[in-house]
C-alpha atoms as a PDB file:
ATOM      1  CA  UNK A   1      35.311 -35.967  13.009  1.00  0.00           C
ATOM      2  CA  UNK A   2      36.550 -35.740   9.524  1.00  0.00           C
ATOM      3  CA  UNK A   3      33.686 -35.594   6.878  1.00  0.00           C
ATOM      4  CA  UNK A   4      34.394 -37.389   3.590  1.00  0.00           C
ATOM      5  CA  UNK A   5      33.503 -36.099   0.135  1.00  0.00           C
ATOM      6  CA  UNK A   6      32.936 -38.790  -2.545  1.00  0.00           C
ATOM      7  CA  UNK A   7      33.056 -37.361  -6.440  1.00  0.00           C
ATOM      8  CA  UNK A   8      30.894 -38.385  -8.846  1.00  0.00           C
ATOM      9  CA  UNK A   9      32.277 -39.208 -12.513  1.00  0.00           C
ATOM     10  CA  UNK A  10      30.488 -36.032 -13.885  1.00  0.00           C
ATOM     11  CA  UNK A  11      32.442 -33.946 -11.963  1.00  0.00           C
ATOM     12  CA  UNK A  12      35.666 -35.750 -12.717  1.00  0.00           C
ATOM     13  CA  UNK A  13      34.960 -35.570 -16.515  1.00  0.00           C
ATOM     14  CA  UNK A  14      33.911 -31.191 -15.806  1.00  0.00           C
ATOM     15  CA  UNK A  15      37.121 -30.890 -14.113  1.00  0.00           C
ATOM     16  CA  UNK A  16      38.729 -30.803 -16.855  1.00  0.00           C
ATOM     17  CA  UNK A  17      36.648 -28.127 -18.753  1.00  0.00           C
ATOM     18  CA  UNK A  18      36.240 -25.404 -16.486  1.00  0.00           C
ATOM     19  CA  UNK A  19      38.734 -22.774 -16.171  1.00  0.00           C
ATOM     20  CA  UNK A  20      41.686 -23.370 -13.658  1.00  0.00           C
ATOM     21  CA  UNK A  21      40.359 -20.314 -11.000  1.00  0.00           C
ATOM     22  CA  UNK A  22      37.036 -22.644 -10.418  1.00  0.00           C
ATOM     23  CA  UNK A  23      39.043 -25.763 -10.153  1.00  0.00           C
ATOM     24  CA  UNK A  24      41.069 -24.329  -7.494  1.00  0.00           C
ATOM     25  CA  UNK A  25      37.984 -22.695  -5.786  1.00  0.00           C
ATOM     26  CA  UNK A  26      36.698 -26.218  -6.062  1.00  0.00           C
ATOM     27  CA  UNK A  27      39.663 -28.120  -4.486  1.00  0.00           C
ATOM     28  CA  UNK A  28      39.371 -25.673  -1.812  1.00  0.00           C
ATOM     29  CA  UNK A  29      35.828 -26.007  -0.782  1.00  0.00           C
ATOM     30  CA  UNK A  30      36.507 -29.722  -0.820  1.00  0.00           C
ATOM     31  CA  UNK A  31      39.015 -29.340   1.570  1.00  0.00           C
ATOM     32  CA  UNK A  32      37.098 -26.809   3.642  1.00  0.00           C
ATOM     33  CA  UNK A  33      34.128 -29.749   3.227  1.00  0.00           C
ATOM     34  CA  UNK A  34      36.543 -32.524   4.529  1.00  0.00           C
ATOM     35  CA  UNK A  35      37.409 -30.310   7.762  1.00  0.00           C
ATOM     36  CA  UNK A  36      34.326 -28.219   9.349  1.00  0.00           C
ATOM     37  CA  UNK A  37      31.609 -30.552   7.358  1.00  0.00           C
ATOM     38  CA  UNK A  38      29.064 -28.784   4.433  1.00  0.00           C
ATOM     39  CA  UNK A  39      27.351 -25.378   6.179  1.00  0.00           C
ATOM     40  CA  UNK A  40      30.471 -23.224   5.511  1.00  0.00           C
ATOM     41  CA  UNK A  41      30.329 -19.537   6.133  1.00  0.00           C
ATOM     42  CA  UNK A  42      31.993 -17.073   4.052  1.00  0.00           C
ATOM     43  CA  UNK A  43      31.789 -16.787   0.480  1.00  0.00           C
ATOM     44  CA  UNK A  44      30.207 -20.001  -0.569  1.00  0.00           C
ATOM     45  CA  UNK A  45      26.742 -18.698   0.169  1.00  0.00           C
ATOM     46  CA  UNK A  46      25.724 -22.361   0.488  1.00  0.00           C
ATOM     47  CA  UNK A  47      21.877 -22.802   0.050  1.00  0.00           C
ATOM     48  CA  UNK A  48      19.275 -25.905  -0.454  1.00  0.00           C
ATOM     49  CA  UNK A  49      17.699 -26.576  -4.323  1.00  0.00           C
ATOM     50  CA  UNK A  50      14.428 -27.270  -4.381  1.00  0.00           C
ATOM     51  CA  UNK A  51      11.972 -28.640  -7.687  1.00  0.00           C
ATOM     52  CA  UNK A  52      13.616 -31.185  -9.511  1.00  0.00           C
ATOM     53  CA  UNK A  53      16.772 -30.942  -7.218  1.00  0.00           C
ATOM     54  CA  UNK A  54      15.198 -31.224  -3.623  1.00  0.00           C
ATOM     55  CA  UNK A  55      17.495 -32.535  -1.203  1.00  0.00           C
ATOM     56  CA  UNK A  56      20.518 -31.481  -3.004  1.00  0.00           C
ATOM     57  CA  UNK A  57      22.276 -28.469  -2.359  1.00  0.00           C
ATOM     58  CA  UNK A  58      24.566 -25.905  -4.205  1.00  0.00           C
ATOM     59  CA  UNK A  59      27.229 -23.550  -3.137  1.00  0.00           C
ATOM     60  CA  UNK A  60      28.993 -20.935  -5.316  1.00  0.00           C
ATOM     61  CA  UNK A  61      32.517 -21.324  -6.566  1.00  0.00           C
ATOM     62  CA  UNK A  62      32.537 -17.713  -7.956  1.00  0.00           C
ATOM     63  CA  UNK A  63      29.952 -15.200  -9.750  1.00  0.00           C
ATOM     64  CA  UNK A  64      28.947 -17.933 -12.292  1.00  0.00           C
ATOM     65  CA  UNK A  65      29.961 -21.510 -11.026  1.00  0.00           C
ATOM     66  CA  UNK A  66      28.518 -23.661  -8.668  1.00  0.00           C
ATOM     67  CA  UNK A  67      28.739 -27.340  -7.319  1.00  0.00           C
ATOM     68  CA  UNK A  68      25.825 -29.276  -6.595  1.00  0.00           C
ATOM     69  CA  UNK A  69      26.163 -31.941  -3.835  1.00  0.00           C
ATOM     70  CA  UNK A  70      24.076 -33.834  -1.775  1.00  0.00           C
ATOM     71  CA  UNK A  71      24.690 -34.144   2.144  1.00  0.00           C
ATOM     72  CA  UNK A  72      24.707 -37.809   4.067  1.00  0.00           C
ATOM     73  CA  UNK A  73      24.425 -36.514   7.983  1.00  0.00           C
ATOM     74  CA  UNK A  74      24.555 -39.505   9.428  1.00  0.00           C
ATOM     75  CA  UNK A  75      27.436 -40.749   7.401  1.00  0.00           C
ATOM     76  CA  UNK A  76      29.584 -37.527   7.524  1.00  0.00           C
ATOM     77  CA  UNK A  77      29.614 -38.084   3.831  1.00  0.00           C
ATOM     78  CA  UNK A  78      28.903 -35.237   1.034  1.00  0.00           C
ATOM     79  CA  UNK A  79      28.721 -36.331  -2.431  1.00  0.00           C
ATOM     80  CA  UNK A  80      29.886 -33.672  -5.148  1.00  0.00           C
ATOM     81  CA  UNK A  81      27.500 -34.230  -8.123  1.00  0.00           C
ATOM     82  CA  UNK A  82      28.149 -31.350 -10.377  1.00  0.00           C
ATOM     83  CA  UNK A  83      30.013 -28.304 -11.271  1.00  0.00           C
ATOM     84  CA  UNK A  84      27.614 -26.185 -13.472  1.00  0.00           C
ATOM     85  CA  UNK A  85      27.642 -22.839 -14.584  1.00  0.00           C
ATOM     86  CA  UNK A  86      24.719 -20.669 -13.339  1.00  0.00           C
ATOM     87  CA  UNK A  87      22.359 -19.429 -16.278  1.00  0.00           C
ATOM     88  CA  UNK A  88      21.203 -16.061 -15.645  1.00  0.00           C
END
């Protein structure tokens, strides 16, 4: 089964800010998403947010970007909420 990932307008709007390398990372971990479904292995080092963000999950787009989704099991449906960059 094919998952299905639904953007929200945030991210639509960020796409346009952040560089072109994360943009591409990002259209590939959407495909990747769409195809084997939101615990990747390999480089995305996917992990679950807790605090203010419990429930939602983030997965890293390179050494300083991430996207923040949120994962609908029984709907095969992940919805991209946010590409941020991580503060250190």
């Amino acid at each position: 089964m094919q998952w299905q990932v639904v953007e929200s307008r945030l991210i639509v709007r960020q796409m346009s800010r952040v560089p072109k390398e994360i943009q591409a990372k990002y259209c590939a971990w959407r495909q990747r998403v769409q195809e084997a479904g939101p615990n990747l292995r390999g480089g995305y080092r996917t992990h679950a947010l807790h605090g203010k963000r419990t429930g939602e999950k983030s997965a890293w787009l390179g050494r300083q970007w991430r996207v923040i989704f949120r994962v609908f099991e029984h709907q095969l449906l992940v919805e991209a909420l946010e590409l941020t960059p991580h503060k250190y």
